[in-house]
C-alpha atoms as a PDB file:
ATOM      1  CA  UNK A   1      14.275   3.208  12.410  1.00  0.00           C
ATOM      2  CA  UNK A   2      12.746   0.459  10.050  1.00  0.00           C
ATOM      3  CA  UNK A   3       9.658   1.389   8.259  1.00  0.00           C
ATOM      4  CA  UNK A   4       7.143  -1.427   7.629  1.00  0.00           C
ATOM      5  CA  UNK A   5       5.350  -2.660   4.210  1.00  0.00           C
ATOM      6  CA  UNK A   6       2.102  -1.517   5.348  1.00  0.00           C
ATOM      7  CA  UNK A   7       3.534   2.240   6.187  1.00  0.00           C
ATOM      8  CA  UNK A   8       5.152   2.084   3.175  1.00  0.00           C
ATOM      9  CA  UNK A   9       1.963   1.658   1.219  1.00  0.00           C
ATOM     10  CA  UNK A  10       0.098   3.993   3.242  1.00  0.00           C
ATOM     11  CA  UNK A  11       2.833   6.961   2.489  1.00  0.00           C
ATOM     12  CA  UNK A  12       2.481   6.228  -1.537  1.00  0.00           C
ATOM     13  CA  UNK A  13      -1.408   6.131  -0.542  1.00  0.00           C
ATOM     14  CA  UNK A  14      -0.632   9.503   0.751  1.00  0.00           C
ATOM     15  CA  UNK A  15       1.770  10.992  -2.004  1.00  0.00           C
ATOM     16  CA  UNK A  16      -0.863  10.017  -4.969  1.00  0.00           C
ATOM     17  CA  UNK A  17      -3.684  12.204  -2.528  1.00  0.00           C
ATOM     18  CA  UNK A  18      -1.433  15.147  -1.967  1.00  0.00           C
ATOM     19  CA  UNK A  19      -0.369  15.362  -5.895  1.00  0.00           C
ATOM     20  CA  UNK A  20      -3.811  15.360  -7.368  1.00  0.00           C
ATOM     21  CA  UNK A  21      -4.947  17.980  -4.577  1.00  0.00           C
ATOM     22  CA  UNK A  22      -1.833  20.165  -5.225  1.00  0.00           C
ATOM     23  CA  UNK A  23      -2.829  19.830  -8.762  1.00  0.00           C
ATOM     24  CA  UNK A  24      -6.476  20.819  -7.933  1.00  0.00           C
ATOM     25  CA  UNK A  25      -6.059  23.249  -5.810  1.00  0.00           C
ATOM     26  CA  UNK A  26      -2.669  25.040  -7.760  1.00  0.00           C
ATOM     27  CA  UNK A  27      -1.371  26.324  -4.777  1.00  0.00           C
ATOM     28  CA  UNK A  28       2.219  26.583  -3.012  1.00  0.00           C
ATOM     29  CA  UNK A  29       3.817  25.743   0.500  1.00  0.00           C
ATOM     30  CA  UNK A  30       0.676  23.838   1.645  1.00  0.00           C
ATOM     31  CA  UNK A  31       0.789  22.705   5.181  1.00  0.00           C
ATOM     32  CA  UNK A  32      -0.316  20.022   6.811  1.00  0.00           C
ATOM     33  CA  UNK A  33      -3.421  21.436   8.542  1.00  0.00           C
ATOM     34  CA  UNK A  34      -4.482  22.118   5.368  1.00  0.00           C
ATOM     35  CA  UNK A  35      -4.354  19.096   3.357  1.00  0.00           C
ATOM     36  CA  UNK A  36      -4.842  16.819   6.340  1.00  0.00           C
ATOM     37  CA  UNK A  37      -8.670  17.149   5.990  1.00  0.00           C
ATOM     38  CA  UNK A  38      -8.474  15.921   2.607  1.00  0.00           C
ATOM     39  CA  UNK A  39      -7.185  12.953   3.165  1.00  0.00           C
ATOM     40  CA  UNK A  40      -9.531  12.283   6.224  1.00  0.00           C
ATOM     41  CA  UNK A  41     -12.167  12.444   3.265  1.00  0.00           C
ATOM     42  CA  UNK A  42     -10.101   9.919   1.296  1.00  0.00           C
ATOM     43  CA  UNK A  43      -9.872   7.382   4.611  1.00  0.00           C
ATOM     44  CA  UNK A  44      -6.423   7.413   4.757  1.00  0.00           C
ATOM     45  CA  UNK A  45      -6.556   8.790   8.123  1.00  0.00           C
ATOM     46  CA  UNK A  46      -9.134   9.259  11.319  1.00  0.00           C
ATOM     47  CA  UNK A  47     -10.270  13.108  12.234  1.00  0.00           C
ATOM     48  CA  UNK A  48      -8.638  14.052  15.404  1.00  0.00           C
ATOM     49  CA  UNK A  49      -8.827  16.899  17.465  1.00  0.00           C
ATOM     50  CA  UNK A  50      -5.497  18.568  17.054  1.00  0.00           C
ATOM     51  CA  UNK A  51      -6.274  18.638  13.000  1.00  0.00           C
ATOM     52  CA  UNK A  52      -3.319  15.817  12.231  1.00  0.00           C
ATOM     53  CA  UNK A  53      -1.443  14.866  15.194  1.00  0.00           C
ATOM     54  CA  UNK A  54      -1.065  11.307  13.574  1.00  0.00           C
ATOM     55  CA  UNK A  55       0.007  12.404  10.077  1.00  0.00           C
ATOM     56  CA  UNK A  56       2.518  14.625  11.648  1.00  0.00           C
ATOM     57  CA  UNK A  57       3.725  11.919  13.971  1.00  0.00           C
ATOM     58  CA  UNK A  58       3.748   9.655  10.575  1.00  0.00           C
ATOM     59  CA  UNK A  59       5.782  12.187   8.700  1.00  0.00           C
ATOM     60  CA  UNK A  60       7.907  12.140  11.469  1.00  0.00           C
ATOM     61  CA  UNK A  61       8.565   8.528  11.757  1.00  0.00           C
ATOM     62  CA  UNK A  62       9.739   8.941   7.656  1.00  0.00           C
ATOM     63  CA  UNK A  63      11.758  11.887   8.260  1.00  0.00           C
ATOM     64  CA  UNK A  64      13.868  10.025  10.917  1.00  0.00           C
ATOM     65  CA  UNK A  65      13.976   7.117   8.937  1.00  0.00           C
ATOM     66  CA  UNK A  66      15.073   9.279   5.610  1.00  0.00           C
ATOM     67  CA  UNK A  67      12.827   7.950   3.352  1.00  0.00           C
ATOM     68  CA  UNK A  68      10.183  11.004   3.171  1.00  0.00           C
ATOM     69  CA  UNK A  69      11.314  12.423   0.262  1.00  0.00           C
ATOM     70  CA  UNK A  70      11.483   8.923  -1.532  1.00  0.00           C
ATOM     71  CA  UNK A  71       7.790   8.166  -0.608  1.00  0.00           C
ATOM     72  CA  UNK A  72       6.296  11.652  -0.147  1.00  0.00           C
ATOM     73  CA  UNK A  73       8.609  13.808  -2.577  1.00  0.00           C
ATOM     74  CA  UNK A  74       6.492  16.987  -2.312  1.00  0.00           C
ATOM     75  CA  UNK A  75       6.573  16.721   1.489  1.00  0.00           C
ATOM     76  CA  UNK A  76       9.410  19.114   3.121  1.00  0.00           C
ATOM     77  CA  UNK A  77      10.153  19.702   6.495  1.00  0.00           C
ATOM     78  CA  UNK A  78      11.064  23.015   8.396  1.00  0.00           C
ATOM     79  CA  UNK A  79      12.058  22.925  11.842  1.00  0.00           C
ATOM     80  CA  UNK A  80      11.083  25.047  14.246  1.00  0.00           C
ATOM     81  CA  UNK A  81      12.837  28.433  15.128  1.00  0.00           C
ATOM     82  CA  UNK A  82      16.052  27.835  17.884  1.00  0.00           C
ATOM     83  CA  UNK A  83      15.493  24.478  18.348  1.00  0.00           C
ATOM     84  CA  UNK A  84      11.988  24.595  19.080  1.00  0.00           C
ATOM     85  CA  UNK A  85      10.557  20.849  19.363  1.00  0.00           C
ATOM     86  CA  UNK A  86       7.832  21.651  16.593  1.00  0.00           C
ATOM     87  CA  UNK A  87       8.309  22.488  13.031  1.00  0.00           C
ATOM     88  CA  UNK A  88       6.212  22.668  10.541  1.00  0.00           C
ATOM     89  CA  UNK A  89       5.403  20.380   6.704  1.00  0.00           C
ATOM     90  CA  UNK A  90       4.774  22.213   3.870  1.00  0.00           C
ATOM     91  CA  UNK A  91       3.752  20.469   0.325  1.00  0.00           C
ATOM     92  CA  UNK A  92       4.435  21.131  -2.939  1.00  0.00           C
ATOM     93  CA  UNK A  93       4.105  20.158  -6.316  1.00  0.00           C
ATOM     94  CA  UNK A  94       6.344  17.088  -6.817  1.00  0.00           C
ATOM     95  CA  UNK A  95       9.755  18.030  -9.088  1.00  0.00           C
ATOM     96  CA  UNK A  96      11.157  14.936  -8.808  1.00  0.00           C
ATOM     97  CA  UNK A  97      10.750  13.996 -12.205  1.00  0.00           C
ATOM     98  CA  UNK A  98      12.096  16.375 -13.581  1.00  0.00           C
ATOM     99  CA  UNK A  99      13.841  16.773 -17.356  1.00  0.00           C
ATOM    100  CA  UNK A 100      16.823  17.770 -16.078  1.00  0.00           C
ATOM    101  CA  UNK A 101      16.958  14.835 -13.496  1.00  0.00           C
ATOM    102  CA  UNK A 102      15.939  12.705 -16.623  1.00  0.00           C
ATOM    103  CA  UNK A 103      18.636  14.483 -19.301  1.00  0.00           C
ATOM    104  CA  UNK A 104      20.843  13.367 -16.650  1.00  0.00           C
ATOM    105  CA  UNK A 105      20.187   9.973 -16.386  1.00  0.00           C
ATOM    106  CA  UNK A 106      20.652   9.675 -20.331  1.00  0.00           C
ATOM    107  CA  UNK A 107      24.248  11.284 -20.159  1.00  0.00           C
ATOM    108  CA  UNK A 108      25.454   8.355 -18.126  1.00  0.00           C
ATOM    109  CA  UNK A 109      28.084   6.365 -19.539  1.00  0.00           C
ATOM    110  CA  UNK A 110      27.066   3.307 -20.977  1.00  0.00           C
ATOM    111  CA  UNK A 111      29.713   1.539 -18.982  1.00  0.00           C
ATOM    112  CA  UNK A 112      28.288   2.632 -15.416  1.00  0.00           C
ATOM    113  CA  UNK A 113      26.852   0.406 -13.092  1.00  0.00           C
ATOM    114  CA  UNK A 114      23.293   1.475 -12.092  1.00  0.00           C
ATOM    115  CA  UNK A 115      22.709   1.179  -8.956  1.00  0.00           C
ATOM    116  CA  UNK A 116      19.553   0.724  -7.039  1.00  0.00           C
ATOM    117  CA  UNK A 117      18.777   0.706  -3.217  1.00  0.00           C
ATOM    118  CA  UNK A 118      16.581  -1.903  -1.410  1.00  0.00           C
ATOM    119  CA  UNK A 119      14.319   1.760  -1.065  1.00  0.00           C
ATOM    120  CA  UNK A 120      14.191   2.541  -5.145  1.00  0.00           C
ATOM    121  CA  UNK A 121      12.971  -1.210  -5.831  1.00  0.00           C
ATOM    122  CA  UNK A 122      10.127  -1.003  -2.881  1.00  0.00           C
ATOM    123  CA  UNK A 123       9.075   2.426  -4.640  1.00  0.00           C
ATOM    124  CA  UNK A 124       9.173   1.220  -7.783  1.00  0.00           C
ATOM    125  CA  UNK A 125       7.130  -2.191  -7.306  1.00  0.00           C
ATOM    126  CA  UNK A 126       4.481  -0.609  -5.512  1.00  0.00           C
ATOM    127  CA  UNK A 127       4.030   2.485  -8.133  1.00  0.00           C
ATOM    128  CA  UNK A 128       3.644  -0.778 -10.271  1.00  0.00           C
ATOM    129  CA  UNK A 129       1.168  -2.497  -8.272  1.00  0.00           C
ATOM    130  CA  UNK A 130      -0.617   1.231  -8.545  1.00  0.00           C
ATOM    131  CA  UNK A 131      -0.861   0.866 -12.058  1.00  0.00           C
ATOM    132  CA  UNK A 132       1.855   4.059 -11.675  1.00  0.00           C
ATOM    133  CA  UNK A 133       4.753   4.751 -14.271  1.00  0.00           C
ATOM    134  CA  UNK A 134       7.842   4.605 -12.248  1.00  0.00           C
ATOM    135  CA  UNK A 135       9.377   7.281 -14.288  1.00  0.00           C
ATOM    136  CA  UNK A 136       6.896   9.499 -14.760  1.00  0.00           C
ATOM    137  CA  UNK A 137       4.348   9.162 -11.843  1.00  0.00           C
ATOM    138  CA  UNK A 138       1.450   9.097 -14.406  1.00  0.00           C
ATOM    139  CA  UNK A 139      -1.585   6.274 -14.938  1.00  0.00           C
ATOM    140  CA  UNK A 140      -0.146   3.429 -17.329  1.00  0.00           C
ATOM    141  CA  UNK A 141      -2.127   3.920 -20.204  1.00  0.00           C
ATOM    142  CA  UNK A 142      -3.223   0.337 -21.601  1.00  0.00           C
ATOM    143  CA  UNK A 143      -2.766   1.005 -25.378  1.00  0.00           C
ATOM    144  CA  UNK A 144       0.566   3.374 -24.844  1.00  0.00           C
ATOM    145  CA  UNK A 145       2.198   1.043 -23.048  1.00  0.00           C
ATOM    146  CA  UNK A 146       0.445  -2.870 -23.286  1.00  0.00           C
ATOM    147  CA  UNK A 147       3.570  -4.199 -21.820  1.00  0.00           C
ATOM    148  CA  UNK A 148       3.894  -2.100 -19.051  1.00  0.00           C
ATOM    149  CA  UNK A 149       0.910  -2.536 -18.371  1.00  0.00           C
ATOM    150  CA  UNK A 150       0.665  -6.138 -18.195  1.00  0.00           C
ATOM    151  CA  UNK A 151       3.498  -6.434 -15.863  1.00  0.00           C
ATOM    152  CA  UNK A 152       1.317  -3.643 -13.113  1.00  0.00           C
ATOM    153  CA  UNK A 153      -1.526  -6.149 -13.992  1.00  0.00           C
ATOM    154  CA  UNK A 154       0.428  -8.895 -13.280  1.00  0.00           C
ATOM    155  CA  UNK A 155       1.947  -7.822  -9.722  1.00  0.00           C
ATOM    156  CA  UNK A 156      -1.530  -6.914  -8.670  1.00  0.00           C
ATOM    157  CA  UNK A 157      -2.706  -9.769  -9.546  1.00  0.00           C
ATOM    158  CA  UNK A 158      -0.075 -11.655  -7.767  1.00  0.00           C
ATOM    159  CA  UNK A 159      -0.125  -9.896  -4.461  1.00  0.00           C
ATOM    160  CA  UNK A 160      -3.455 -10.040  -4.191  1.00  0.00           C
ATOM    161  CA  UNK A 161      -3.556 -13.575  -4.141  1.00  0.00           C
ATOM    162  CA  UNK A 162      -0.774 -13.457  -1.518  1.00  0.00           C
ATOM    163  CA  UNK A 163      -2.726 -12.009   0.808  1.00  0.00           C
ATOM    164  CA  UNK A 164      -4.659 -14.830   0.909  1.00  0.00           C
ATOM    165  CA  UNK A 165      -1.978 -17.568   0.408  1.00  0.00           C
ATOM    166  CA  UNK A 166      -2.564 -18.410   4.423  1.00  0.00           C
ATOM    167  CA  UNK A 167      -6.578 -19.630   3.531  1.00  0.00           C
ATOM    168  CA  UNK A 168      -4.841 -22.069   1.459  1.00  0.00           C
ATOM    169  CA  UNK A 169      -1.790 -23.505   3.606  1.00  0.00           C
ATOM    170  CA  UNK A 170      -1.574 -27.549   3.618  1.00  0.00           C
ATOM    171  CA  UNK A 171      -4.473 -27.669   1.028  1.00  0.00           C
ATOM    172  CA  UNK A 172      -3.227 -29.155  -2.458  1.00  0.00           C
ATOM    173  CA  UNK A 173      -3.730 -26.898  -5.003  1.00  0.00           C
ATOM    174  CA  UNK A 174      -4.923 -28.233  -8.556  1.00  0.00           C
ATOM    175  CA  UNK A 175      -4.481 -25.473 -10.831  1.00  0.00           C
ATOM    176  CA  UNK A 176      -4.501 -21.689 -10.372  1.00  0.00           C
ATOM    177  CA  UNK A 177      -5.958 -19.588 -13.163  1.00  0.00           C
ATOM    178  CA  UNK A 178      -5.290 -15.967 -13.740  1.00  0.00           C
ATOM    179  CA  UNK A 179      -7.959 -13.675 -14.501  1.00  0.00           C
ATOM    180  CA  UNK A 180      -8.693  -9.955 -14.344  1.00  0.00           C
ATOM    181  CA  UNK A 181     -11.746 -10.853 -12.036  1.00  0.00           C
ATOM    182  CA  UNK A 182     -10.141 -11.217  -8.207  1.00  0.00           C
ATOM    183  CA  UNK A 183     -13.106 -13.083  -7.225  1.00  0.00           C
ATOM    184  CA  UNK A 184     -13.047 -15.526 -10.470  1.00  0.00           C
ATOM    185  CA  UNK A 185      -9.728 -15.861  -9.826  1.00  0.00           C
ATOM    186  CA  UNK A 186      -9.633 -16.971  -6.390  1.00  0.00           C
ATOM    187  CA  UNK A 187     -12.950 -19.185  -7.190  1.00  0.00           C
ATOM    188  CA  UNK A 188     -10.788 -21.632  -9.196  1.00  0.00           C
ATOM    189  CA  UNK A 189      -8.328 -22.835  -6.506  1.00  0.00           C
ATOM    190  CA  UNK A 190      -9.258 -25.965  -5.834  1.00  0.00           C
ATOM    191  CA  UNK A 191      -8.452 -28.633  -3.450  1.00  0.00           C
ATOM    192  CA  UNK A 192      -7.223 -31.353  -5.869  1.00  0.00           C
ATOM    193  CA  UNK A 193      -9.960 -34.073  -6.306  1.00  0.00           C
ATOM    194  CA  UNK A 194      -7.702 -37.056  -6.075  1.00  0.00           C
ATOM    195  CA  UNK A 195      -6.451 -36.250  -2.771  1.00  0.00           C
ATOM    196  CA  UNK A 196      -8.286 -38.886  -0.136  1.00  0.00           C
ATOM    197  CA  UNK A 197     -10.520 -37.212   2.342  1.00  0.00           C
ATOM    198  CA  UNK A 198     -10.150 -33.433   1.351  1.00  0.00           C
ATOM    199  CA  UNK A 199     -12.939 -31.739   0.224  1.00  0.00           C
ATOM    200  CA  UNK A 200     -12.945 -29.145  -2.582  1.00  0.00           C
ATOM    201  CA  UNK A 201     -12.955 -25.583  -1.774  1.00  0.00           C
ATOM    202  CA  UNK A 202     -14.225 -22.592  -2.843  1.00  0.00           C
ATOM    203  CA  UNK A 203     -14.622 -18.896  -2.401  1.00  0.00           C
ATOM    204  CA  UNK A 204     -18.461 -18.866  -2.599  1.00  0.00           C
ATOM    205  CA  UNK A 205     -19.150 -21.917   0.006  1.00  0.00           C
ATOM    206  CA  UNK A 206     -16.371 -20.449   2.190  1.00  0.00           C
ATOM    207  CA  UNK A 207     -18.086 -16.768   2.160  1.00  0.00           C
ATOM    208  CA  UNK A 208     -21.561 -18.487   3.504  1.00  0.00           C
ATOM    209  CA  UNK A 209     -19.620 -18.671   7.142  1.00  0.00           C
ATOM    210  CA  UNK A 210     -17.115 -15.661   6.635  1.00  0.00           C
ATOM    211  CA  UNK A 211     -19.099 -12.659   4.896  1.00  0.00           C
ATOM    212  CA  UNK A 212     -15.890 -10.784   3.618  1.00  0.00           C
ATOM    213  CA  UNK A 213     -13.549 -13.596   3.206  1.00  0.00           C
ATOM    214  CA  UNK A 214     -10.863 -13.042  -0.144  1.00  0.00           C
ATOM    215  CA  UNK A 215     -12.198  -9.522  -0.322  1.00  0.00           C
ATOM    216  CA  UNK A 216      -9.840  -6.311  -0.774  1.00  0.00           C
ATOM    217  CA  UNK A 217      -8.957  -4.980   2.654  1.00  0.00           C
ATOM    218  CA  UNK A 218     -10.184  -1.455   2.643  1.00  0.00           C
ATOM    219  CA  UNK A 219      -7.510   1.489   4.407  1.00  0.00           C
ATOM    220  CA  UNK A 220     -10.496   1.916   6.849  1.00  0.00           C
ATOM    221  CA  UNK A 221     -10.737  -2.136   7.375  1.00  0.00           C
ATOM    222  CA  UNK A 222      -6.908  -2.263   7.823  1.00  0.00           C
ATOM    223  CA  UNK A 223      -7.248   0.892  10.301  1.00  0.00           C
ATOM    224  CA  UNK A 224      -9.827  -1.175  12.354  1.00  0.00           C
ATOM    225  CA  UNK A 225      -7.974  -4.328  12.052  1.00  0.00           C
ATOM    226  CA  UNK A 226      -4.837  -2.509  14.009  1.00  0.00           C
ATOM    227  CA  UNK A 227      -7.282  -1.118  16.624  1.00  0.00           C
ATOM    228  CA  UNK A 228      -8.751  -4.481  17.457  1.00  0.00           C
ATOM    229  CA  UNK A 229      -5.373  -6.285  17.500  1.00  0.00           C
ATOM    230  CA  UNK A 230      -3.749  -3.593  19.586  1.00  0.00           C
ATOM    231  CA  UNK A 231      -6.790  -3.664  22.163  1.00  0.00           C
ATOM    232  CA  UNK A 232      -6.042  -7.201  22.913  1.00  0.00           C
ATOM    233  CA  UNK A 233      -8.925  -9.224  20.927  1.00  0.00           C
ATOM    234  CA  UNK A 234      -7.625 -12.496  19.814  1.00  0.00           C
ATOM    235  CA  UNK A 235      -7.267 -13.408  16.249  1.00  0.00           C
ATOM    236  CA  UNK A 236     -10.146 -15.767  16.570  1.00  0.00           C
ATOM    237  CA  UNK A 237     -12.570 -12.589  18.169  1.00  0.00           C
ATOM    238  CA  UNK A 238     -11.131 -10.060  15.178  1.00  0.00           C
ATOM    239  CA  UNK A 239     -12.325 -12.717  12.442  1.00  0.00           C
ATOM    240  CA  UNK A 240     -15.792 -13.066  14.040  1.00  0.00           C
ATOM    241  CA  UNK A 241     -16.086  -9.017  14.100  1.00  0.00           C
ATOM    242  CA  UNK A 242     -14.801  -8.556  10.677  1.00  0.00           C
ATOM    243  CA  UNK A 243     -16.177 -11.558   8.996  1.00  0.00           C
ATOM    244  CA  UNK A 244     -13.254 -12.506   7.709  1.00  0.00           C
ATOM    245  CA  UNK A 245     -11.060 -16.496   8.466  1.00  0.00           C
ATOM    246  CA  UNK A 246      -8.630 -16.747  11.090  1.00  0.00           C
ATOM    247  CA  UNK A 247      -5.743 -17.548   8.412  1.00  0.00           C
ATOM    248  CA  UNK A 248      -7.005 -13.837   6.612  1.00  0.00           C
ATOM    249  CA  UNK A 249      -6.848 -12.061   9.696  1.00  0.00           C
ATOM    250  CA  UNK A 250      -3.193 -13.071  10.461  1.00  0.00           C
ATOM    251  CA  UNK A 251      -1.658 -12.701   6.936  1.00  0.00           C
ATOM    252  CA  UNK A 252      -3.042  -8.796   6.976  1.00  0.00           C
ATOM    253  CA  UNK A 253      -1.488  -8.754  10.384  1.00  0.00           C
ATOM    254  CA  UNK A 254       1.386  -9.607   9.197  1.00  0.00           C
ATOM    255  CA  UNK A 255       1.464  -7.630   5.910  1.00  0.00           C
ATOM    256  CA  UNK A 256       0.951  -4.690   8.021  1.00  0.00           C
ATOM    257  CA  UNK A 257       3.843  -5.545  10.319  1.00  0.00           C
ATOM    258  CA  UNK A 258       2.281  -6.504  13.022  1.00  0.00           C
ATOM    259  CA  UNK A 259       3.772  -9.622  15.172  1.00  0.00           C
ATOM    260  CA  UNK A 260       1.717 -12.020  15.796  1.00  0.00           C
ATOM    261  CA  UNK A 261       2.005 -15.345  17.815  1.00  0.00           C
END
């Protein structure tokens, strides 16, 4: 079962929720009925009547795959009694990082080949992009660790401007300057000047047509996105409804796995 970039984001989405309420809350073998309505308050997911049907079905979908304890560590599963069909997910405080784990790791022979999966470097690029310490799950602290941080900076940075590498297909870029400021940063692509017959571009002149064009898709935006494109609507009638350009639409489409024609 192959799990998709955008379910992979929204289960690290869901491990960082679950670890600060653990921590909040203090308590042990939390299930999912329980912490489901706290991430319904943090729009990761919809209210539904059966209290979680989809974040089940989503654990599910991980479990099968074997990659829930890489995304969700403090996620386990307990099936049901006799080979009932349902079981039940409890959550606790994540131990994966734990000294031991780490002693461990600096007992290895110098000599040893390290080894890391197509999985580890997914979960450690997007703990990156989270502005997450791969090692230790914490914040990256800009004055502990300026380097570190710079490179979390740097991938956010970048795949932000991915997302809207589409808007600028077959236009010749000039120059590209990196900024902290998304919006300052996607205001200086420019269609370059000496090319006949093109005009120049930019972020403010094409938001007068397309409201929330270059802005950061929202879980809630990407949850509606999915609805509309799964209903049928064309790419043209999602961009009119969510104010965004055609060539947005389709890269988010296809970020979040979605095929589209």
């Amino acid at each position: 079962m192959e799990i998709s970039n955008h379910e992979i984001k929204k289960a690290l989405k869901i491990k960082n929720a679950v670890q600060y309420y653990l921590d909040m809350t203090k308590e042990v073998n939390i299930r999912s009925t329980d912490v489901f309505p706290y991430l319904v308050r943090k729009g990761i997911f919809v209210q539904d009547k059966n209290n979680g049907l989809f974040f089940r079905r989503f654990l599910k979908r991980l479990y099968k795959a074997n990659m829930l304890k890489s995304l969700i560590p403090q996620c386990t599963y307990v099936p049901g009694i006799n080979g009932e069909i349902f079981g039940e997910w409890y959550f606790n405080i994540n131990s994966s990082r734990s000294p031991t784990k780490n002693a461990e790791c600096s007992e290895a022979k110098n000599d040893e080949p390290i080894i890391i999966t197509i999985e580890d470097a997914r979960k450690t690029l997007y703990d990156l992009i989270e502005g997450r310490n791969p090692d230790t799950g914490k914040l990256i602290d800009r004055l502990e660790d300026p380097n570190l941080y710079k490179i979390s900076q740097s991938l956010k940075i970048f795949t932000e401007i991915e997302d809207n590498v589409d808007e600028f297909k077959n236009k010749p870029v000039k120059d590209i300057q990196s900024r902290s400021n998304r919006d300052k940063t996607l205001n200086s692509l420019q269609v370059d000047p000496e090319v006949e017959n093109n005009p120049v571009y930019s972020v403010d002149e094409i938001r007068k047509s397309h409201e929330n064009a270059y802005k950061p898709w929202t879980s809630e935006e990407e949850t509606h996105l999915t609805e509309l494109f799964e209903q049928g609507f064309t790419i043209k009638e999602i961009a009119r409804k969510m104010k965004r350009q055609n060539g947005g639409i389709k890269s988010r489409l296809r970020k979040l796995g979605l095929k589209v024609k």
